[in-house]
C-alpha atoms as a PDB file:
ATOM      1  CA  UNK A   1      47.880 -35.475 -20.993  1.00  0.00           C
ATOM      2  CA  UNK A   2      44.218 -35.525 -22.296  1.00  0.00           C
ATOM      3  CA  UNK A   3      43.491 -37.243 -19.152  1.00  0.00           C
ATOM      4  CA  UNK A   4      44.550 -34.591 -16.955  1.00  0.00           C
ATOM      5  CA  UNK A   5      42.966 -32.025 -18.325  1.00  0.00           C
ATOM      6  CA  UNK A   6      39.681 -33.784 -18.107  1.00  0.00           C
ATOM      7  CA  UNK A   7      40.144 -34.495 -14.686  1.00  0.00           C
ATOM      8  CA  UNK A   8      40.810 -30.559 -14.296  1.00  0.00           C
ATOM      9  CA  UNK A   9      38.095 -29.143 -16.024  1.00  0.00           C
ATOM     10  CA  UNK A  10      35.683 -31.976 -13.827  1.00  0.00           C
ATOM     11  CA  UNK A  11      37.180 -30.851 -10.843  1.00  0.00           C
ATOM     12  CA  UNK A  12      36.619 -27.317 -11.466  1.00  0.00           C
ATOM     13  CA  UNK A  13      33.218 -28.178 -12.308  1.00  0.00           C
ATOM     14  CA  UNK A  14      32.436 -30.265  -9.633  1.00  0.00           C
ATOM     15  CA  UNK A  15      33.701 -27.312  -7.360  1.00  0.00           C
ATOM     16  CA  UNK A  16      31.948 -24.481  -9.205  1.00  0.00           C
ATOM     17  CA  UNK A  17      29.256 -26.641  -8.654  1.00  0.00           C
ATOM     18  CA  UNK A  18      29.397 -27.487  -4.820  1.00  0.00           C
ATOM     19  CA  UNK A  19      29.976 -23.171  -4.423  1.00  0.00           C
ATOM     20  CA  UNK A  20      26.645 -22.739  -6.492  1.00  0.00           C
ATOM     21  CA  UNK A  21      24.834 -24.787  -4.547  1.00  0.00           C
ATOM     22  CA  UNK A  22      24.963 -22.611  -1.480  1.00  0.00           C
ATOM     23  CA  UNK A  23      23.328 -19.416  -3.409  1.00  0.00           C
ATOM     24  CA  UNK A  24      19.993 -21.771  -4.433  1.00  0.00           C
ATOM     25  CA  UNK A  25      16.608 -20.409  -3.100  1.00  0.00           C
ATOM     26  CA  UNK A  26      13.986 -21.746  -2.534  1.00  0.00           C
ATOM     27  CA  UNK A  27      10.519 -20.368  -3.648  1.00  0.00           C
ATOM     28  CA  UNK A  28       8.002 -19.753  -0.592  1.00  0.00           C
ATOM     29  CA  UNK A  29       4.930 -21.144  -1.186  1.00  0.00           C
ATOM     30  CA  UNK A  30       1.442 -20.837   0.823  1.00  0.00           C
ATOM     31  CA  UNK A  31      -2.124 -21.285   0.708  1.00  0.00           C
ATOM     32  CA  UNK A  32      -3.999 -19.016  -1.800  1.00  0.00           C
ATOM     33  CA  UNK A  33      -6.507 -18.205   0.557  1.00  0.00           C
ATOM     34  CA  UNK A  34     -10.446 -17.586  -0.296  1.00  0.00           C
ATOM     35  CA  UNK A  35     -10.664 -13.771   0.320  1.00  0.00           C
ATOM     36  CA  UNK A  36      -7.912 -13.125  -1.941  1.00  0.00           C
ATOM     37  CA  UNK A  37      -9.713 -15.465  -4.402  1.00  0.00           C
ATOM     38  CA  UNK A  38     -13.122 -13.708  -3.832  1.00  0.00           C
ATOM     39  CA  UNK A  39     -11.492 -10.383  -4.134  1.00  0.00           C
ATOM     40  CA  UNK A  40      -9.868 -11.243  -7.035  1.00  0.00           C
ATOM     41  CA  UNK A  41     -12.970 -12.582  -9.078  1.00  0.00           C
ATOM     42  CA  UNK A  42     -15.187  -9.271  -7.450  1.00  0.00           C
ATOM     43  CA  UNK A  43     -12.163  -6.975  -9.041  1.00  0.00           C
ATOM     44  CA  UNK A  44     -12.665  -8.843 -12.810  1.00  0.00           C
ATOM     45  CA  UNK A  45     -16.512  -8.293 -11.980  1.00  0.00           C
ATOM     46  CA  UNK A  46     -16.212  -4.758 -11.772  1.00  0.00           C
ATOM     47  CA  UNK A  47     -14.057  -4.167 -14.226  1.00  0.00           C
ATOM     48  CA  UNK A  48     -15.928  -6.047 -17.008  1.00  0.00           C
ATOM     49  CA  UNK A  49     -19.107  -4.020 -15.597  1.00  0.00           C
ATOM     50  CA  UNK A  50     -17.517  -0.892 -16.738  1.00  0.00           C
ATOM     51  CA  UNK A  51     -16.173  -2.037 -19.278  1.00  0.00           C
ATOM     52  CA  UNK A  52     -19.560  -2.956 -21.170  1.00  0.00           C
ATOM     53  CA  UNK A  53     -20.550   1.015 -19.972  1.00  0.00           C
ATOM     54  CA  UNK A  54     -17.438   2.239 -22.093  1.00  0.00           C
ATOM     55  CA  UNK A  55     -18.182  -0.182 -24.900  1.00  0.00           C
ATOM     56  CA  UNK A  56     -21.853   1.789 -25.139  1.00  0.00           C
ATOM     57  CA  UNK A  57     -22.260   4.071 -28.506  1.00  0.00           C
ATOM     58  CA  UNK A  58     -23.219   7.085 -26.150  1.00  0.00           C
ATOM     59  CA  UNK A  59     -20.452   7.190 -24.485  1.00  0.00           C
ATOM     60  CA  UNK A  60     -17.638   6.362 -26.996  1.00  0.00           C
ATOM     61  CA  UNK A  61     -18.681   9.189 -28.323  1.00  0.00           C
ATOM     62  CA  UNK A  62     -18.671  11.463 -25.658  1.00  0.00           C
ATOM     63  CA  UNK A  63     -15.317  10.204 -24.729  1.00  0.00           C
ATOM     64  CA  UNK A  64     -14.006  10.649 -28.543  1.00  0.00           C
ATOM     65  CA  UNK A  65     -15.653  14.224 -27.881  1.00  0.00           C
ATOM     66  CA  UNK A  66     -13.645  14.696 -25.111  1.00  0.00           C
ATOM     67  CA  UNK A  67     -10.602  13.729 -27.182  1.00  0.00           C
ATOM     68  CA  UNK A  68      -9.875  10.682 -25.251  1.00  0.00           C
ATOM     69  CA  UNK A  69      -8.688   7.120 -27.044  1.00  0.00           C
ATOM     70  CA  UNK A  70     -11.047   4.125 -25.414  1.00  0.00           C
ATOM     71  CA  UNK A  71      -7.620   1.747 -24.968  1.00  0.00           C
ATOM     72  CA  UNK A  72      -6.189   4.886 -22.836  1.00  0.00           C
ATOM     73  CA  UNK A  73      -9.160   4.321 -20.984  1.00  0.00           C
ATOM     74  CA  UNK A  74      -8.939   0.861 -20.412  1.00  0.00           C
ATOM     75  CA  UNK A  75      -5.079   1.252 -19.694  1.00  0.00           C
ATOM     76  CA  UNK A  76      -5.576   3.269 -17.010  1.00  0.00           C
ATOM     77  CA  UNK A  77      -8.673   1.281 -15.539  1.00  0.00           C
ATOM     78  CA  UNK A  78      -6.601  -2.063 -15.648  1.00  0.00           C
ATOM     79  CA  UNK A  79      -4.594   0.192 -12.910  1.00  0.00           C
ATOM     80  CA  UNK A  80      -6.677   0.965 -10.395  1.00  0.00           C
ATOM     81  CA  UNK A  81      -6.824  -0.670  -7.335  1.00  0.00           C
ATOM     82  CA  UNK A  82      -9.615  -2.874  -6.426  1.00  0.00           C
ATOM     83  CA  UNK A  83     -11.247  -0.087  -4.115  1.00  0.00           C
ATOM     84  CA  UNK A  84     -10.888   2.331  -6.575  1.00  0.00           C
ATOM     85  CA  UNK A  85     -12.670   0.349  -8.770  1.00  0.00           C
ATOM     86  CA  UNK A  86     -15.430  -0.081  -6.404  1.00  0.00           C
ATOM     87  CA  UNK A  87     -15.968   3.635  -5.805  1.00  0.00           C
ATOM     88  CA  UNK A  88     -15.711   4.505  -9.944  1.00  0.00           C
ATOM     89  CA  UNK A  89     -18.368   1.801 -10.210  1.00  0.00           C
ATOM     90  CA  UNK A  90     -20.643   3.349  -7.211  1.00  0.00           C
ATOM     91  CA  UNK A  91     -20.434   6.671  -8.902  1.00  0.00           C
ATOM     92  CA  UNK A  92     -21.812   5.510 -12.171  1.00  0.00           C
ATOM     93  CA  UNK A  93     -24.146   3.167 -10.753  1.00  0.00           C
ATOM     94  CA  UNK A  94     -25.739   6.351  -8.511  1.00  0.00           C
ATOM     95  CA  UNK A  95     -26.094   8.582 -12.053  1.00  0.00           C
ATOM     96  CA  UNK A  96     -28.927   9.165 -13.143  1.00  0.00           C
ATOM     97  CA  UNK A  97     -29.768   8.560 -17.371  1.00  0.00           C
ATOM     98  CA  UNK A  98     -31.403  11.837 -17.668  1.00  0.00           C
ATOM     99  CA  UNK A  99     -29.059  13.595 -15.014  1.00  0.00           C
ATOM    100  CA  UNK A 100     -29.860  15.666 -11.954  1.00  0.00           C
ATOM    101  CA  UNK A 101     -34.020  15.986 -12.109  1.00  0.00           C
ATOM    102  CA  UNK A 102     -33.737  18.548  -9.279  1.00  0.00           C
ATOM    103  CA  UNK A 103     -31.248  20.464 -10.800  1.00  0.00           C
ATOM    104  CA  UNK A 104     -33.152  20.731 -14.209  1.00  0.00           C
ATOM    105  CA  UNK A 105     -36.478  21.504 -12.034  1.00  0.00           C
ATOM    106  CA  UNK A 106     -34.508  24.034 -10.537  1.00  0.00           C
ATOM    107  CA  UNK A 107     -33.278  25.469 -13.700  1.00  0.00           C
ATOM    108  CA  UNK A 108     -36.612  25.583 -15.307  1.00  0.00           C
ATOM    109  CA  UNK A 109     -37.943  27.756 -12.629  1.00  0.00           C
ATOM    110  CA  UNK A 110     -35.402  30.108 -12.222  1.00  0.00           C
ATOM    111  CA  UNK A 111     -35.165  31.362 -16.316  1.00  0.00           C
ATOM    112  CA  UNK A 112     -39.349  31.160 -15.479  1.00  0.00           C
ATOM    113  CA  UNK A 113     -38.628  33.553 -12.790  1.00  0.00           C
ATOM    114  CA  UNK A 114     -36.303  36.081 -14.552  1.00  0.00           C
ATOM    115  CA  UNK A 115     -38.291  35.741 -17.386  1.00  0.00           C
ATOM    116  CA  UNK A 116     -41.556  36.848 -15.626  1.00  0.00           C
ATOM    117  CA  UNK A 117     -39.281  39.748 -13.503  1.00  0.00           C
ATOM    118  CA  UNK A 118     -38.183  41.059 -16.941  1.00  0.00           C
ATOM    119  CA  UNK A 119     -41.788  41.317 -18.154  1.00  0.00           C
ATOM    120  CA  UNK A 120     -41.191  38.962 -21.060  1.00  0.00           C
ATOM    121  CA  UNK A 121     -44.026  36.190 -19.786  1.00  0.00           C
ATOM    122  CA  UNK A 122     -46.676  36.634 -17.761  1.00  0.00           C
ATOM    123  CA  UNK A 123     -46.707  33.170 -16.046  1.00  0.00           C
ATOM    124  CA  UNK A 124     -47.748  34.196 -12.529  1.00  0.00           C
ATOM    125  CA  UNK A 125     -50.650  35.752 -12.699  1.00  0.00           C
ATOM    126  CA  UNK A 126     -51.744  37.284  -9.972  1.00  0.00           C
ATOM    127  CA  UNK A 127     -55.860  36.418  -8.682  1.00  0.00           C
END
């Protein structure tokens, strides 16, 4: 009787077995090719790059200003997309440290202006 039931329970195995094999996939598999390699390292290159910019005193504390937590930050960098990346890292690269020159030029002669209009200064002087 013991037998039997061995011979059973191998049968059904052997035939669960033989069904199963029918449902096995096979992984595809390729080349890793060099422009997804390049792009790849060029993604890890930008993102360390602005990552040393966020690690600056400066501006951890104009982001804690802002009430905004640096990992948040760094969450939400890890999910840009490479291009993305490339633009947020164009932008800072094209700021200026002091800020817009032309703008504070600009500034300064204006409140000159009114200033002078108002009678407070007498800065242009007439010959």
């Amino acid at each position: 009787m013991g037998l039997r039931r061995a011979r059973g329970a191998l049968l059904r195995l052997i035939s669960v077995s033989i069904v199963c094999m029918g449902f096995a996939q096979a992984a595809p598999a390729g080349m890793i090719g060099t422009a997804y390699l390049l792009d790849d390292e060029s993604r890890v290159a930008s993102l360390s790059r602005i990552e040393v910019l966020l690690a600056r005193d400066d501006v951890a504390t104009q982001l804690e200003a802002f009430g905004v937590e640096r990992s948040m930050v760094l969450e939400r960098l890890n999910g840009l997309s490479h291009a993305e990346l490339l633009e947020l890292e164009g932008q800072l690269d094209s700021q200026v440290a002091g800020g817009d020159i032309i703008g504070l030029i600009g500034a300064v002669f204006v409140v000159l202006l009114i200033l002078e209009l108002v009678g407070v200064t007498d800065i242009f002087k007439s010959f």
